[in-house]
Protein backbone atom coordinates (compact mmCIF):
# COMPACT_ATOMS: atom_id res chain seq x y z
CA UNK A 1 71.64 111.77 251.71
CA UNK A 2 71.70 114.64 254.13
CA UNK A 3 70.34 117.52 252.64
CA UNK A 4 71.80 121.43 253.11
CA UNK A 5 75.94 122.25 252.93
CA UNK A 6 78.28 120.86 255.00
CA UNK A 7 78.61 123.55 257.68
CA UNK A 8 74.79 122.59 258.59
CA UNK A 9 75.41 118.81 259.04
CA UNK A 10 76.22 117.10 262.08
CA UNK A 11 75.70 114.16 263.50
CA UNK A 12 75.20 112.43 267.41
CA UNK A 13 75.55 109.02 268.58
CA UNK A 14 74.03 108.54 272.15
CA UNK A 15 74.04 105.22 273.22
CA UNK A 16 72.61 102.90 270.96
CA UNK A 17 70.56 106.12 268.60
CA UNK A 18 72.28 108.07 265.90
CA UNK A 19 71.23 111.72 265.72
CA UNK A 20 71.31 113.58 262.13
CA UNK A 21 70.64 117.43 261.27
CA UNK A 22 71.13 119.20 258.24
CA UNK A 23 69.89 122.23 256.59
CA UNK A 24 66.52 123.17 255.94
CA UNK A 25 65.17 121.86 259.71
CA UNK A 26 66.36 118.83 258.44
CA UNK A 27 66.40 115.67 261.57
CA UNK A 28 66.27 111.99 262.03
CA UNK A 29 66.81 110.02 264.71
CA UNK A 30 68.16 106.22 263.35
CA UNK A 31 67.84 103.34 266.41
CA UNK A 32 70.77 100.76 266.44
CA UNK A 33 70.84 97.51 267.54
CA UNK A 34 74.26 97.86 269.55
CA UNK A 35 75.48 100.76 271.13
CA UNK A 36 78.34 101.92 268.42
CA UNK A 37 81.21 104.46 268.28
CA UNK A 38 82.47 106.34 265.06
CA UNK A 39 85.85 105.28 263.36
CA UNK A 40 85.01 107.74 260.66
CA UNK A 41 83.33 110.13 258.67
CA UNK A 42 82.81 112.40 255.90
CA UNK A 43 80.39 114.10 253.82
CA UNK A 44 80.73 114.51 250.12
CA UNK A 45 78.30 115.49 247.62
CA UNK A 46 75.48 115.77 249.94
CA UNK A 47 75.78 112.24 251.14
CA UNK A 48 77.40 111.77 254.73
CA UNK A 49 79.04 108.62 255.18
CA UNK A 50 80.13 107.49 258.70
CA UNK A 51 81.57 104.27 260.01
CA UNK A 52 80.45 102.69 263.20
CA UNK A 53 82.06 100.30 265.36
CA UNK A 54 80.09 98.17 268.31
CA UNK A 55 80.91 99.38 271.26
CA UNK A 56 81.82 96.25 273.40
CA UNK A 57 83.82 95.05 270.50
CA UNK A 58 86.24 98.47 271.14
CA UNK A 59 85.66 97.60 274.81
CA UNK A 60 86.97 94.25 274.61
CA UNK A 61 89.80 95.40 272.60
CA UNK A 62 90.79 98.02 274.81
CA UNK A 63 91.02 94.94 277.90
């Protein structure tokens, strides 16, 4: 859950870290084993959902 509405959440990926803000000062930084991409996302009742992908596995693909 991400709290605040949805025009105050956002999210980062840098690397191999996820960045979250929401409302209220709201922040967390979340450290991933792989560095990842996003296939998807949304946010729906105050809960953010997103979808990550390994990044060498798109990288392979992409060969």
């Amino acid at each position: 859950q991400v709290p605040g509405p949805e025009s105050e959440v956002s999210f980062e990926v840098k690397g191999n870290k996820l960045l979250l803000r929401g409302g209220m000062g709201f922040r967390r930084v979340v450290k991933l084993p792989y560095r990842v991409r996003v296939l998807s996302s949304s946010y729906v009742n105050g809960i953010l959902h997103i979808k990550l992908l390994r990044a060498d596995v798109i990288e392979r693909r992409e060969r």
